[in-house]
N, C-alpha and C. Protein backbone atom coordinates (compact mmCIF):
# COMPACT_ATOMS: atom_id res chain seq x y z
N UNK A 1 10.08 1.16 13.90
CA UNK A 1 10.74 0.20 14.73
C UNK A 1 12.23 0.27 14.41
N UNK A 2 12.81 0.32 15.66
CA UNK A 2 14.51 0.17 15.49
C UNK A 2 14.65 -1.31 15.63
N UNK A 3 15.90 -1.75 14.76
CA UNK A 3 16.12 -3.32 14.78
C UNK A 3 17.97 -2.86 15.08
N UNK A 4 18.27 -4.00 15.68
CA UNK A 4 20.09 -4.38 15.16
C UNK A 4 19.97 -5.17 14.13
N UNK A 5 21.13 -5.06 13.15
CA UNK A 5 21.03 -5.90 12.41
C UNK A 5 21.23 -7.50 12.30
N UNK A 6 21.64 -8.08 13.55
CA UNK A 6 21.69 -9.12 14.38
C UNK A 6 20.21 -10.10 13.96
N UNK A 7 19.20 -8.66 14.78
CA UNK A 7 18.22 -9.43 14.53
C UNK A 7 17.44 -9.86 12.96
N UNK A 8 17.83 -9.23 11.84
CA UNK A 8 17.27 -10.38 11.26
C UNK A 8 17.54 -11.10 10.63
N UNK A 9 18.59 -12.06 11.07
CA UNK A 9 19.17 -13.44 11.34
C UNK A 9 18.06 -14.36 11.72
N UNK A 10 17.27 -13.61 12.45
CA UNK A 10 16.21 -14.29 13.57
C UNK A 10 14.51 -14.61 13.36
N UNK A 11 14.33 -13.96 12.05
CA UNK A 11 13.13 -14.69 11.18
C UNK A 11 11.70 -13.58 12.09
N UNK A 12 12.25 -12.92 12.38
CA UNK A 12 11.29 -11.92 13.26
C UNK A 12 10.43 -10.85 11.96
N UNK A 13 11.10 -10.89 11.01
CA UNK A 13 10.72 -10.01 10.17
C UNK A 13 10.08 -10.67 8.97
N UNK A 14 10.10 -11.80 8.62
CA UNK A 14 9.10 -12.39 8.01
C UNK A 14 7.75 -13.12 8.78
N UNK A 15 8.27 -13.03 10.17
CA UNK A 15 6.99 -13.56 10.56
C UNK A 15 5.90 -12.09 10.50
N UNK A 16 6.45 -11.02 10.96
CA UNK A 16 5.86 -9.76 10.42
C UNK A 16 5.00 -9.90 9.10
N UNK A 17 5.78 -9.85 8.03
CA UNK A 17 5.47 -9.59 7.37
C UNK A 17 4.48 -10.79 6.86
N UNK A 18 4.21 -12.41 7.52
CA UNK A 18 3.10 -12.98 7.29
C UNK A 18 1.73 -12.09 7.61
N UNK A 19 2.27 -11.77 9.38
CA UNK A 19 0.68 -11.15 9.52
C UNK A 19 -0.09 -10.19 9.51
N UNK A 20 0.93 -9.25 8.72
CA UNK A 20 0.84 -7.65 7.52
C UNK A 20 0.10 -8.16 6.55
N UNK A 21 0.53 -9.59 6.30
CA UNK A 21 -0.22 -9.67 4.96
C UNK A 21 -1.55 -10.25 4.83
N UNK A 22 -1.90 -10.32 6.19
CA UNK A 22 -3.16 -11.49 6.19
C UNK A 22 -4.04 -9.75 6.81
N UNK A 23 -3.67 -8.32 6.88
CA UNK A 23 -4.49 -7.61 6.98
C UNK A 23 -5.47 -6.99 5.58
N UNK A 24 -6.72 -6.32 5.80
CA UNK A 24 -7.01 -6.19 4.61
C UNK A 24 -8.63 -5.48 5.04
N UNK A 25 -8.94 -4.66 4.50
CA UNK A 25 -10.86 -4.30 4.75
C UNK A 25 -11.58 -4.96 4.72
N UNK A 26 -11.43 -5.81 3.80
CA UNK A 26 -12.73 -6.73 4.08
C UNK A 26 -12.66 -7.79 5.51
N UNK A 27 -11.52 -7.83 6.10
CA UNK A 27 -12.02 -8.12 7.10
C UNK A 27 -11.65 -7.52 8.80
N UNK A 28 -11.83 -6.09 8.43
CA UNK A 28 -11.77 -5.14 9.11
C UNK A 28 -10.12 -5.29 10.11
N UNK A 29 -9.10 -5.48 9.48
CA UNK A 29 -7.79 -5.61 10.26
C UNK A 29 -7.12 -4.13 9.77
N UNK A 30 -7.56 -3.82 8.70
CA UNK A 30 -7.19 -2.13 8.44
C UNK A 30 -8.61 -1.23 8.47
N UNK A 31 -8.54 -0.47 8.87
CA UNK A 31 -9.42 0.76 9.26
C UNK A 31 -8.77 2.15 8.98
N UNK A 32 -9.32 2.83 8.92
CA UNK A 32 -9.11 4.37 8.43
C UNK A 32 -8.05 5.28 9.95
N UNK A 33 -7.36 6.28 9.20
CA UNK A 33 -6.33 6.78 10.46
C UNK A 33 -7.24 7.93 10.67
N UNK A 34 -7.54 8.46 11.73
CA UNK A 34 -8.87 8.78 12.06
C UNK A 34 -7.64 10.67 11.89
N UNK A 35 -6.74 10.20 12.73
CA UNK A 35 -6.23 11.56 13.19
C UNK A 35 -5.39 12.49 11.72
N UNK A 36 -4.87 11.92 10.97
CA UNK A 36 -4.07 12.12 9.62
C UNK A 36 -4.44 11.69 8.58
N UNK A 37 -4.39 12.34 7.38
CA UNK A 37 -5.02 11.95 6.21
C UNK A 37 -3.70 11.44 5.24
N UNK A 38 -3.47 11.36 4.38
CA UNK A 38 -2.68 10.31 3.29
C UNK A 38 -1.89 11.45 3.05
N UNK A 39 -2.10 12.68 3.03
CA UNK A 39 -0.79 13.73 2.72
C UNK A 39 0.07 13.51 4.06
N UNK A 40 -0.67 13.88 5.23
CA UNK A 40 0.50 13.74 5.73
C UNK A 40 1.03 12.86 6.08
N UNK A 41 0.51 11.19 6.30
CA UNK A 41 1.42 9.95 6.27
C UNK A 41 2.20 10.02 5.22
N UNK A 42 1.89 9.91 4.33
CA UNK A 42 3.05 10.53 2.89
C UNK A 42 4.09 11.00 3.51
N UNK A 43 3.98 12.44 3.85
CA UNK A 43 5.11 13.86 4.32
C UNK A 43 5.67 12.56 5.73
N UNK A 44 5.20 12.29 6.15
CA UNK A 44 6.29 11.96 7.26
C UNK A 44 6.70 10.32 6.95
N UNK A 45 6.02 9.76 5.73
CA UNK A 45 7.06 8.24 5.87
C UNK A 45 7.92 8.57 5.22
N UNK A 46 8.43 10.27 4.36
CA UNK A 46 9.04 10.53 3.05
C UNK A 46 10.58 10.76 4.11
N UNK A 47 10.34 11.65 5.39
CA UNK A 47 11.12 12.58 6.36
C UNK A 47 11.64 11.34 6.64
N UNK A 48 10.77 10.11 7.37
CA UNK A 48 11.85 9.53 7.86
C UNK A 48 12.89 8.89 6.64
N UNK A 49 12.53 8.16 5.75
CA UNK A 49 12.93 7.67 4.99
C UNK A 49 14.24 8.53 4.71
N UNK A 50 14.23 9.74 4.29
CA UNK A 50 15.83 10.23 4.26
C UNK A 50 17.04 9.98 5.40
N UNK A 51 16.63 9.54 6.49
CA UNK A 51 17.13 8.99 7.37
C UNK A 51 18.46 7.73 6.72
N UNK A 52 19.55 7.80 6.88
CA UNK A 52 20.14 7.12 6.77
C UNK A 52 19.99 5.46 7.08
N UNK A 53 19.91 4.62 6.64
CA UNK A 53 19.36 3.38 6.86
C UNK A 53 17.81 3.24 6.88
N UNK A 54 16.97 3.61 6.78
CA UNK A 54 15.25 3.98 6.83
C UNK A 54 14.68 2.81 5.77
N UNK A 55 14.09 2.01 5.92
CA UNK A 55 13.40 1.66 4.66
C UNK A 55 12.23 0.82 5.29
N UNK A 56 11.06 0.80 4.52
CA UNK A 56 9.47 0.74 4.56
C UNK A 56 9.64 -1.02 4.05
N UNK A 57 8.97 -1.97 4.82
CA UNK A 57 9.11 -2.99 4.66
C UNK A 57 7.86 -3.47 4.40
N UNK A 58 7.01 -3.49 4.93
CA UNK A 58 5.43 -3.98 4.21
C UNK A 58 5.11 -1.83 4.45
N UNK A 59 3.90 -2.65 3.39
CA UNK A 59 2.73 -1.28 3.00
C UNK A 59 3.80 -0.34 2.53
N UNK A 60 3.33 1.18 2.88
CA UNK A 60 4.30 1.65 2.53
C UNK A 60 3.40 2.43 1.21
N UNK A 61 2.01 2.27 1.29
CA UNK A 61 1.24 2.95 -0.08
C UNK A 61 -0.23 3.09 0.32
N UNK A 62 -0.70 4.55 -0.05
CA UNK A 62 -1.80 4.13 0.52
C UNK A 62 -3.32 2.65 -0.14
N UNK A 63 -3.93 2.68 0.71
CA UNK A 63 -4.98 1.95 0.18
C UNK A 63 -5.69 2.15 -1.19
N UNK A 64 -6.57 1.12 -1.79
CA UNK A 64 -7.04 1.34 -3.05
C UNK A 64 -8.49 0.50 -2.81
N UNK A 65 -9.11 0.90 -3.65
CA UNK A 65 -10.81 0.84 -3.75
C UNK A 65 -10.93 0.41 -2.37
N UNK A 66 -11.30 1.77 -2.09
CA UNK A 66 -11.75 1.98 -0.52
C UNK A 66 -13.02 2.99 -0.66
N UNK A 67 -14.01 3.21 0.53
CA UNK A 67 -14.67 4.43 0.65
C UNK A 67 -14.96 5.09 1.71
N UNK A 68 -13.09 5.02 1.94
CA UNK A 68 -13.03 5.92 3.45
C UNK A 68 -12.63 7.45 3.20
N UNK A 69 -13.38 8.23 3.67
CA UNK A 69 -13.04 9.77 2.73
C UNK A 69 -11.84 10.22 2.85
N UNK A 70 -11.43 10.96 2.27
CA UNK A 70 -10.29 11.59 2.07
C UNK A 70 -9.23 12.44 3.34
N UNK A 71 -10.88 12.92 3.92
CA UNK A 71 -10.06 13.80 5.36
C UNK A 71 -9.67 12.40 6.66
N UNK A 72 -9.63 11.49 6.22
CA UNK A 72 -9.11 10.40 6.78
C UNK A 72 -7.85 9.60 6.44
N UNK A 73 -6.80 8.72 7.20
CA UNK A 73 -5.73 8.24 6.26
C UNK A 73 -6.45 7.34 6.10
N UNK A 74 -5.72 6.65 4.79
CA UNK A 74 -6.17 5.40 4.49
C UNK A 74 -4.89 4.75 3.77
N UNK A 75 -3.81 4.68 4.61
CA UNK A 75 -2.73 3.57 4.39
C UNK A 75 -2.53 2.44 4.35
């Protein structure tokens, strides 16, 4: 997501980040990335991130005690 920096003056980004945080497996609001596995979400949150201004605001790691296999993401 592109922002101005205007906007967060505007409380748009903590309301985000309330309902990032109310996701979770056990009650199925995160699910497995069917198409990419954790290397390459890795390789491309790393690409953008060199991006001048870039930074990862919730998550940002993959998942933990999960038993979604491997040839799947699980961010």
């Amino acid at each position: 997501m592109f922002m101005h920096r205007n906007w967060r003056k505007s409380g748009l980004l903590e309301k985000m980040a309330e309902q990032a945080g109310k996701r979770s497996l056990s009650n199925l609001t995160i699910g497995p990335v069917l198409t990419w596995n954790n290397d390459k979400i890795k390789a491309h949150i790393d690409a953008i991130l060199e991006l001048e201004g870039t930074e990862v605001l919730f998550g940002g790691a993959p998942l933990k005690n999960h038993n979604i296999p491997a040839c799947y993401g699980a961010w």
